[in-house]
Protein backbone atom coordinates (compact mmCIF):
# COMPACT_ATOMS: atom_id res chain seq x y z
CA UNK A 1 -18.34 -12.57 24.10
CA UNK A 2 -20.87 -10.27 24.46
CA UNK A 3 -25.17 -11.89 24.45
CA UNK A 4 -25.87 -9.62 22.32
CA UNK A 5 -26.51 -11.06 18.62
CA UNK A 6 -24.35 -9.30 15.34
CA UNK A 7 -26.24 -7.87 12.69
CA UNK A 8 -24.74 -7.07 9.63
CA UNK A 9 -26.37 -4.35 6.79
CA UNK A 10 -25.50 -2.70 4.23
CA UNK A 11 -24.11 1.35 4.31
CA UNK A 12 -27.02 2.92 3.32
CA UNK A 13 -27.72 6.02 5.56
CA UNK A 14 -26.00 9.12 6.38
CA UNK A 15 -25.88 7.81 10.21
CA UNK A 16 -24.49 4.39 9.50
CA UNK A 17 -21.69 5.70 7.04
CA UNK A 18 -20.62 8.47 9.71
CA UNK A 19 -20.08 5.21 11.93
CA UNK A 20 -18.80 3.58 9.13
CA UNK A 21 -15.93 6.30 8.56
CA UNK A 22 -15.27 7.04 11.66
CA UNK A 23 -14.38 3.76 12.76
CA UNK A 24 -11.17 3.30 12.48
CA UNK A 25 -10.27 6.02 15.24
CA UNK A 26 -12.84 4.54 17.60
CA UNK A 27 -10.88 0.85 17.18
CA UNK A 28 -7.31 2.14 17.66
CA UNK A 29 -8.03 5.24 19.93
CA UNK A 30 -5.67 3.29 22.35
CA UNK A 31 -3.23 1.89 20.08
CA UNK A 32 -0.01 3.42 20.03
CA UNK A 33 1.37 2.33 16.82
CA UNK A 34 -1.62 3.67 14.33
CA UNK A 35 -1.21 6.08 12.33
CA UNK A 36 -4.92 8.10 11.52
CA UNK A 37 -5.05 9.31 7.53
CA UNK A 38 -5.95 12.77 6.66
CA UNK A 39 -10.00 12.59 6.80
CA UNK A 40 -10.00 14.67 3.34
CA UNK A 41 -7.80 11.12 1.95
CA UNK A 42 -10.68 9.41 3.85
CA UNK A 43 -13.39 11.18 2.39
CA UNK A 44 -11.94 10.86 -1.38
CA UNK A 45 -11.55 7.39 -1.06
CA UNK A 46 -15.13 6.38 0.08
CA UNK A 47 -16.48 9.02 -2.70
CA UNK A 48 -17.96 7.42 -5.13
CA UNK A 49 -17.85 10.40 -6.86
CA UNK A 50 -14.32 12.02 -6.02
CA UNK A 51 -12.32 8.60 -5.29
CA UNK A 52 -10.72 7.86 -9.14
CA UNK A 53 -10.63 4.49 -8.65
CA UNK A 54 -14.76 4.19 -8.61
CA UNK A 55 -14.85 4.91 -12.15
CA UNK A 56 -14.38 1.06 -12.68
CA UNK A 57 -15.27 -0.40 -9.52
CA UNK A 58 -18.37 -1.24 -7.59
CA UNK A 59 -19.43 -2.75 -4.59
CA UNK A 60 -20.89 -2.31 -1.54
CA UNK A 61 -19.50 -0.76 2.54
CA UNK A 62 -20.82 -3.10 5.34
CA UNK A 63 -21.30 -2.81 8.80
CA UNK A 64 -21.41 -5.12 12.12
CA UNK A 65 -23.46 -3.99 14.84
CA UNK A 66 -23.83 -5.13 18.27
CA UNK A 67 -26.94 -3.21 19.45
CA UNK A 68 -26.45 0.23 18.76
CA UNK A 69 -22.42 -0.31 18.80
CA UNK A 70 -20.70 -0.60 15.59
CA UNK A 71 -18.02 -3.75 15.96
CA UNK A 72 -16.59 -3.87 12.46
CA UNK A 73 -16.60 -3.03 8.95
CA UNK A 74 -15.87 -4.46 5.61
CA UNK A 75 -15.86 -3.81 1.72
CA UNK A 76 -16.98 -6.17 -1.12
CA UNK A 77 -16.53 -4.82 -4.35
CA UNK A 78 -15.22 -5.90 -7.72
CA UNK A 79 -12.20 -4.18 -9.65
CA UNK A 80 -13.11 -4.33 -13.68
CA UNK A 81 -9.90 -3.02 -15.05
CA UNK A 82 -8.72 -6.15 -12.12
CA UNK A 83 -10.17 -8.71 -14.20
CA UNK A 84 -9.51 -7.50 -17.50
CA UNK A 85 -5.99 -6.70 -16.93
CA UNK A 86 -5.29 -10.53 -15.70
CA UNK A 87 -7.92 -12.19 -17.25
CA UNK A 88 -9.46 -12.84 -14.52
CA UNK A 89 -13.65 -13.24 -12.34
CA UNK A 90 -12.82 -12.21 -8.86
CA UNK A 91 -14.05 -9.75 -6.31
CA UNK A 92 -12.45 -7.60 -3.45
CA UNK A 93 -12.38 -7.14 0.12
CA UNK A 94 -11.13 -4.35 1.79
CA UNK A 95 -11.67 -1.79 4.59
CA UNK A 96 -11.96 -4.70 7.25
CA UNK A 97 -11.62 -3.43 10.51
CA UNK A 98 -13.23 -5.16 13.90
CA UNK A 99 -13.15 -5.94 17.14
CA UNK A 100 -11.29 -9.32 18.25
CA UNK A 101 -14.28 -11.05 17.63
CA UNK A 102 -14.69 -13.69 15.79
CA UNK A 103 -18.47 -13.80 15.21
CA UNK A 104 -18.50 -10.27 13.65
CA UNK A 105 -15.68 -10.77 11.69
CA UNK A 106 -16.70 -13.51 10.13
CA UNK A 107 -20.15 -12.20 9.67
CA UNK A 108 -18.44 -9.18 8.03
CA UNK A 109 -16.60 -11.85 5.61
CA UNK A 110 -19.09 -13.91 4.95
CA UNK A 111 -21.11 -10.96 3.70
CA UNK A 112 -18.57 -9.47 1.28
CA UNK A 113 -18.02 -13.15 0.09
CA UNK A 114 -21.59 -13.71 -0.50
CA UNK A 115 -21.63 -10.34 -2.18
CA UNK A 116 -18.90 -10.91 -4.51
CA UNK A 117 -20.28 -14.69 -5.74
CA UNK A 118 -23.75 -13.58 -5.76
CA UNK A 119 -22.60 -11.37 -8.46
CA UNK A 120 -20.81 -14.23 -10.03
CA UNK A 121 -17.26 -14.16 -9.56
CA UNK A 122 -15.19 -16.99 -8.78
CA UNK A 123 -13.20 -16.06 -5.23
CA UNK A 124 -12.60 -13.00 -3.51
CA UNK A 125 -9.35 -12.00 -2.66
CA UNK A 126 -8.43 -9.33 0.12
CA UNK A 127 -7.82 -7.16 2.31
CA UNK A 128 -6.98 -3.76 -0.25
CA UNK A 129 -8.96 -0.44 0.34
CA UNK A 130 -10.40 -0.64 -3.41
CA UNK A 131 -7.20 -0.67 -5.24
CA UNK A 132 -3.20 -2.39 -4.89
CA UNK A 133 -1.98 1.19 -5.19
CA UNK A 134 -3.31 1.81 -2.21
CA UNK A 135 -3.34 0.53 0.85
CA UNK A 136 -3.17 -3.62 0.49
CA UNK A 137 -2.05 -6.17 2.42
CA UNK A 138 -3.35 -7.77 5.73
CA UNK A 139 -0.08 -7.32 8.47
CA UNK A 140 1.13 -10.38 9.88
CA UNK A 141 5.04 -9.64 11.05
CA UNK A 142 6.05 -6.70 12.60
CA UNK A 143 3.46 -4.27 14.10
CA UNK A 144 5.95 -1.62 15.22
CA UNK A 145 5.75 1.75 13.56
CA UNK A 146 3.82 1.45 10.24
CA UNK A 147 5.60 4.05 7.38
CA UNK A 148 3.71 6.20 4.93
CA UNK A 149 1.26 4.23 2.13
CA UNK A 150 1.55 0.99 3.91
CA UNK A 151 -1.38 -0.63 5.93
CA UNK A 152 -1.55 -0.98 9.85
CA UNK A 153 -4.04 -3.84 11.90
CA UNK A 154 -4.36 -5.26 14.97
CA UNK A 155 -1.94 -8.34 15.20
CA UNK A 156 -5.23 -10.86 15.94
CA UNK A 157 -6.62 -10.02 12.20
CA UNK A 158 -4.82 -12.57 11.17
CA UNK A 159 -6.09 -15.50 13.44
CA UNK A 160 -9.93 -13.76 12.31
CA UNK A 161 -9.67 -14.25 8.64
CA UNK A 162 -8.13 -17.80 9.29
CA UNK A 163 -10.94 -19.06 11.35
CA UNK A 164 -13.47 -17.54 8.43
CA UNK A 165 -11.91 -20.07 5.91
CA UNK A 166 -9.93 -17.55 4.08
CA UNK A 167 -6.08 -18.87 2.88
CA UNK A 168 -3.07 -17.21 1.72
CA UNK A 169 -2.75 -16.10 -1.15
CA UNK A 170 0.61 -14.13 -1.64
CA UNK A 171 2.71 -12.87 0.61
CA UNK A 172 4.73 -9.03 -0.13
CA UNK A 173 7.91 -8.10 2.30
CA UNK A 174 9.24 -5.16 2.92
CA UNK A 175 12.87 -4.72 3.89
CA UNK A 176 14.69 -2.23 6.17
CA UNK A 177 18.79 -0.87 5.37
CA UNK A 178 20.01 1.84 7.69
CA UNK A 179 23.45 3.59 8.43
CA UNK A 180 24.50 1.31 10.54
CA UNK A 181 23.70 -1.83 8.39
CA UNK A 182 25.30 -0.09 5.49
CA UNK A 183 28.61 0.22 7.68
CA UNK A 184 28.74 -3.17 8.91
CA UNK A 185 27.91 -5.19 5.81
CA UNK A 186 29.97 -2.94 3.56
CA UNK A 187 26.54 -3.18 1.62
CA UNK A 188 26.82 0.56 0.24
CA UNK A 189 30.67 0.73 -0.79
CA UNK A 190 29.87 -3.04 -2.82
CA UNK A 191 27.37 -1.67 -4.42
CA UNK A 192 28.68 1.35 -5.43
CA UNK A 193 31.41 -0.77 -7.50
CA UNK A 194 29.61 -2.82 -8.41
CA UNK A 195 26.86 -0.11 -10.34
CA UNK A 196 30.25 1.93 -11.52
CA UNK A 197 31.28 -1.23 -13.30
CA UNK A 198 27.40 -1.70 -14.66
CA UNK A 199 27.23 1.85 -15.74
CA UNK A 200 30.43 1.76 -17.82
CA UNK A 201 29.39 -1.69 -19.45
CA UNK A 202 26.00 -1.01 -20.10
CA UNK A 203 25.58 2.86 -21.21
CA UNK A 204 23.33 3.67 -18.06
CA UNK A 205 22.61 6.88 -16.69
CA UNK A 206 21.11 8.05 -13.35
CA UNK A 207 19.41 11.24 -13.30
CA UNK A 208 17.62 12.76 -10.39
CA UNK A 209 13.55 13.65 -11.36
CA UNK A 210 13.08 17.73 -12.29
CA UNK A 211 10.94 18.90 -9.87
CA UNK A 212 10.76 22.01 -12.46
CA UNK A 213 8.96 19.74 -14.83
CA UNK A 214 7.11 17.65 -11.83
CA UNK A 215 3.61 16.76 -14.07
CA UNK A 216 5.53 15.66 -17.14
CA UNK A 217 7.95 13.53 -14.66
CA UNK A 218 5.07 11.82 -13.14
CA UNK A 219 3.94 11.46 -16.82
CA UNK A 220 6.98 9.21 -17.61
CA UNK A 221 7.26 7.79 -14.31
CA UNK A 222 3.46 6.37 -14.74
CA UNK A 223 3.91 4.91 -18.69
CA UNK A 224 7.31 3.48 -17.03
CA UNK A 225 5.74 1.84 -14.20
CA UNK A 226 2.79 0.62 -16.25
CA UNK A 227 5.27 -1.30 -18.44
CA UNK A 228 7.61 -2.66 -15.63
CA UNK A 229 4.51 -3.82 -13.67
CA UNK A 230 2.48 -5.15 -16.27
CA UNK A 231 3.37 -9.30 -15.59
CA UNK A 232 3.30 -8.68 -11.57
CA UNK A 233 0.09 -10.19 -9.84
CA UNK A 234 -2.59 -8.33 -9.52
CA UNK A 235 -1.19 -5.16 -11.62
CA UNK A 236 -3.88 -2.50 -12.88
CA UNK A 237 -2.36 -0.12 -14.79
CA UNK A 238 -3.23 3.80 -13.66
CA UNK A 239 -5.87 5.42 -15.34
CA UNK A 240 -5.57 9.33 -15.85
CA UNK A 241 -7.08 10.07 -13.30
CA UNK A 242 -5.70 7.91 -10.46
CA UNK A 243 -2.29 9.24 -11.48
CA UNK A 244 -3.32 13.00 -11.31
CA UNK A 245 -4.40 11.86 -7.59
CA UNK A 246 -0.89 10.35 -6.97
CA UNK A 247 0.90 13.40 -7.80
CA UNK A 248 -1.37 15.22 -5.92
CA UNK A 249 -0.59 13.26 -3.05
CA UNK A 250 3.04 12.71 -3.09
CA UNK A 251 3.33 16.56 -3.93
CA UNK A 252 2.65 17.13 -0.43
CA UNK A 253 5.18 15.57 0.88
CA UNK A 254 8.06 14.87 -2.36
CA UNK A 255 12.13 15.24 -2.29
CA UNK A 256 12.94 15.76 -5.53
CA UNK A 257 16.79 14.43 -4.13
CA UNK A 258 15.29 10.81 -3.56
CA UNK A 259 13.73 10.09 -6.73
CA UNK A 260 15.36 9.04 -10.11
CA UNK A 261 15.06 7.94 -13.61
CA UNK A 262 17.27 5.22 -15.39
CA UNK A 263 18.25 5.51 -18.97
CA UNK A 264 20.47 3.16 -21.04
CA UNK A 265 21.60 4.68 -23.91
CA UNK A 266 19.58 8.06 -23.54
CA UNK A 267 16.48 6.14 -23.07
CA UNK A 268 14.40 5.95 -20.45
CA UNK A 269 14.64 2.42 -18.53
CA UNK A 270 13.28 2.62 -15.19
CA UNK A 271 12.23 4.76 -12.23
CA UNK A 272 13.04 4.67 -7.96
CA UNK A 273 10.91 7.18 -6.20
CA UNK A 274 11.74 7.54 -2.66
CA UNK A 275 9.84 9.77 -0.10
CA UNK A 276 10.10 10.63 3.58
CA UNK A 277 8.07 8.43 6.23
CA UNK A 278 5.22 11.14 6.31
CA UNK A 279 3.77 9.01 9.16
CA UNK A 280 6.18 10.48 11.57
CA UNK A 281 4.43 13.49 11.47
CA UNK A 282 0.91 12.85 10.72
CA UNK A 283 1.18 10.84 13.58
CA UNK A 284 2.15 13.76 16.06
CA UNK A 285 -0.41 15.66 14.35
CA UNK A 286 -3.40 13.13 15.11
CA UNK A 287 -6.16 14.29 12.15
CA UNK A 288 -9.54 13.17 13.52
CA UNK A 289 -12.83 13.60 12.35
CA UNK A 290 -14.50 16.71 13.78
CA UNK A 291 -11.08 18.75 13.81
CA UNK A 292 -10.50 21.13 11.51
CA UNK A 293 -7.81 20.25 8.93
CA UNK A 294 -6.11 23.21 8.37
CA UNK A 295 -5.32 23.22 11.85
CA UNK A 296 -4.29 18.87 11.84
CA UNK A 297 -1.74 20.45 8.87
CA UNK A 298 -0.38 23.18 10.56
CA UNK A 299 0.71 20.82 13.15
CA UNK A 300 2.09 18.58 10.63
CA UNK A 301 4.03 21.21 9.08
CA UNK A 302 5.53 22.18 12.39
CA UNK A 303 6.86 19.29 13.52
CA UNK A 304 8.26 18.30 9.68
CA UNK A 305 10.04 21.27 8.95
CA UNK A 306 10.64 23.68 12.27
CA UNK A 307 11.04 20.18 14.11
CA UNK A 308 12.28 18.49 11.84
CA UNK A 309 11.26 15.14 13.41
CA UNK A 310 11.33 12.87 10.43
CA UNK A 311 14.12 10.40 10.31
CA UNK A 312 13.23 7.90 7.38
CA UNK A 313 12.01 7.04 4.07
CA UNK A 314 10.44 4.52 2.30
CA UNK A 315 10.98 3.24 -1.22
CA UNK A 316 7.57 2.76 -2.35
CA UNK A 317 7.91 2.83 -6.14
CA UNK A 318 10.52 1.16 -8.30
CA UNK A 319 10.22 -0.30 -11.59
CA UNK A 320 12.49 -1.49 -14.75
CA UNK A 321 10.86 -1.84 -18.27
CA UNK A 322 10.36 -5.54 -18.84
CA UNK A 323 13.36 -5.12 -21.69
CA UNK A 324 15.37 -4.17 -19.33
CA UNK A 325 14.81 -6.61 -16.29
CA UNK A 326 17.82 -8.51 -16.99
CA UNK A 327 19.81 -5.63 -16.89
CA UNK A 328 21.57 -3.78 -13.78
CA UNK A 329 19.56 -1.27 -14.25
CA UNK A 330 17.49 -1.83 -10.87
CA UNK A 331 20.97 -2.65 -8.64
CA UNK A 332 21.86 1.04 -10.59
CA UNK A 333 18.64 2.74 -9.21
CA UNK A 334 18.91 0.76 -5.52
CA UNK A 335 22.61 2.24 -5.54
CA UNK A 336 21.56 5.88 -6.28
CA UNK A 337 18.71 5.89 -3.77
CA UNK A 338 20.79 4.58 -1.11
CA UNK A 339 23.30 6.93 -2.11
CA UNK A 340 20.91 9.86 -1.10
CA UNK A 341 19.87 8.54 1.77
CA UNK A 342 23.06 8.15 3.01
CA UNK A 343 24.64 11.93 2.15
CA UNK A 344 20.54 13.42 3.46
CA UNK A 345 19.66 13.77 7.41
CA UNK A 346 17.41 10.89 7.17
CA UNK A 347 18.76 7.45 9.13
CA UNK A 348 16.67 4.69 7.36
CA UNK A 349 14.82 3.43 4.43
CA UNK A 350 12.18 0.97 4.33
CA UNK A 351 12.05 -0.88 0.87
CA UNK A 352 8.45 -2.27 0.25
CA UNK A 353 6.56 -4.03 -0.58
CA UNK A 354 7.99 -6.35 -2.67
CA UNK A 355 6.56 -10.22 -3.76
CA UNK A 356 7.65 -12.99 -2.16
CA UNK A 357 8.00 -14.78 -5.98
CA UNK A 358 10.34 -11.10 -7.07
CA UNK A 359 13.59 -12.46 -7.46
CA UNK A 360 14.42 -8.54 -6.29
CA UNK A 361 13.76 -10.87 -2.73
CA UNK A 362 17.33 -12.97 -3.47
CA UNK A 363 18.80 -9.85 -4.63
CA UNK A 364 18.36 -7.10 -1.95
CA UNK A 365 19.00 -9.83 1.00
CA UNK A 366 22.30 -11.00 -0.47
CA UNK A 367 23.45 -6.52 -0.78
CA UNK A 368 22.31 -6.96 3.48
CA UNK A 369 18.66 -5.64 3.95
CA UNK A 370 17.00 -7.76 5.49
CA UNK A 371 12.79 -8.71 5.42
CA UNK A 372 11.29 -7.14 8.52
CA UNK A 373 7.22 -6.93 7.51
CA UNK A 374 5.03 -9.32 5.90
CA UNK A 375 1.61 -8.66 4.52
CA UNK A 376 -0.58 -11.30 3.42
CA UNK A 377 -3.35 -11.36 0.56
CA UNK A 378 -6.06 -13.99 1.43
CA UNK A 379 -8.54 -15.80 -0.78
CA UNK A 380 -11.75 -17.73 -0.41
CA UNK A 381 -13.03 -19.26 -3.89
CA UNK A 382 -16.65 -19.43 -4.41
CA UNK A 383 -18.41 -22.87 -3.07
CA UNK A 384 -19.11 -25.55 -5.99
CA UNK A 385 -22.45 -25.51 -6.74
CA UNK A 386 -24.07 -29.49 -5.87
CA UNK A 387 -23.87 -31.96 -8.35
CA UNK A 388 -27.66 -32.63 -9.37
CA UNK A 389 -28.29 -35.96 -8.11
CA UNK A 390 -26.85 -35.11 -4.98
């Protein structure tokens, strides 16, 4: 433990939030399993004026300093459309990264928590990087190969937020099916009778997503995932804007053969959007700060389709309308994506996340995926204030 005292301050100068952003590659320089984002992602998300998801959030970027040395950083914001949608008074954390040092990170902790209670919410609740449709979670099983959209930290961030008095909150899996599994547990052949049977009893359809009509798709698929989300915890539906940004985004990298839309009866019921594990690439193509991206994407688009290197997906978005949840229509959609998987070049799919209270949990283990990841949401509630003859 270095003599040294930590200060902690607030990202207020062009200097510290260069540090501040640039972070993340100076932690896990050495790490073989991190995946860097694009900086231009980077840069949108920390823009208070660019990132979508500022237009009903505020808050404040910290820093930990050692001397001159940056250890750590850390978020403390609040999410309106958060408490309004689940009638609810907390704040945020996100964007924690540090050393393994205790001091700092709890220093870094302590001073989103005070932020957040200072400003009088009720507990703070973390780690997500300002929303939870982006990058949530805190990992606590599995540190292997991270896939596209899902968070990546050193294994001891765990035993850090612990020690700073935050508990669990909720815990969201992720499950893994490959080739392999599918031939062994006859997983893919039950399900496909069993969905025939569902299809022919229930009058539902599976159709893949027109890429020709790609903005109007994403249209449906958002006002169908808004209503099949709208109980979960934590759910904020999308604003405008933060859904022009996910099409955006997944338009760099979508197969229009992976995603489909449910229908019973010639109307729409649900959604399964499936997408290759980006990361494979973006990791051989290392974007860093001070590079040039145009040259980071050139790399990228090398190795993804001369190379050809990627060899798995992830099912990151899958929803039924809540008057269809007690309906096949979800085993219909897991069938079809599976299905494409299977008859495409790709080997594996990573399903996630899920919540550990989805009874989609009881479902997908007893088909033969099994949980491999765990992220964790925390929560520290605000201290009781003294009664007054204390």
């Amino acid at each position: 433990m270095s003599s040294i005292p930590v200060t902690i301050r607030k990202i207020e100068t062009p200097r510290d939030f260069k540090a501040f952003f640039e972070f993340p590659w100076v932690l896990y320089k050495d790490d073989l399993h991190w995946v860097p984002p694009l900086v231009s992602v980077r840069k949108e998300l920390l823009d208070r004026e660019k990132g979508p998801a500022w237009e009903y959030i505020e808050g404040e970027l910290f820093g930990a300093w050692r001397g001159e040395q940056m250890v750590g950083t850390i978020a403390g914001f609040v999410s309106h459309r958060h408490n309004q949608f689940n009638d609810d008074n907390v704040g945020w954390f996100g964007f924690f990264e540090v050393y393994d040092d205790q001091e700092a990170a709890t220093a870094l902790l302590n001073a989103a928590a005070e932020w957040v209670f200072s400003h009088g919410y009720d507990a703070i609740l973390g780690p997500a990087n300002m929303t939870l449709h982006e990058e949530c979670g805190l990992l606590i099983e599995n540190f292997d190969d991270p896939v596209i959209l899902m968070p990546y930290n050193k294994s001891y961030y765990q035993k850090l937020v612990e020690n700073a008095g935050f508990g669990k909150s909720m815990d969201v899996v992720s499950f893994y099916f490959d080739r392999e599994m599918a031939q062994e547990a006859g997983a893919a052949d039950r399900m496909a009778k069993i969905t025939k049977r569902a299809r022919e009893r229930s009058g539902i359809t599976i159709r893949p997503i027109d890429a020709k009509r790609k903005k109007e798709e994403f249209q449906l698929f958002r006002d169908l995932y808004n209503d099949a989300w709208i109980n979960n915890w934590g759910f904020v539906p999308m604003t405008d804007r933060e859904l022009d940004a996910l099409v955006e985004s997944l338009g760099q990298f979508f197969d229009p053969s992976m995603a489909f839309f449910a229908e019973v009866n010639g109307e729409p019921a649900g959604f399964a959007l499936a997408i290759p594990n980006f990361n494979e690439v973006l990791k051989l193509g290392y974007p860093r700060p001070g590079t040039p991206e145009i040259f980071t994407l050139l790399k990228v688009l090398w190795y993804w389709k001369v190379q050809r290197v990627i060899t798995g997906t992830r099912l990151p978005l899958l929803g039924v309308k809540q008057e269809y949840r007690d309906t096949p229509v979800v085993i219909c959609l897991i069938e079809a994506v599976f299905r494409a998987i299977t008859e495409s070049r790709y080997g594996y799919i990573d399903c996630g996340w899920v919540l550990e209270t989805n009874p989609l949990v009881k479902l997908t283990t007893t088909l033969g995926l099994k949980i491999y990841k765990t992220h964790r949401f925390y929560q520290q509630d605000a201290p009781q204030p003294l009664p007054e003859d204390a």
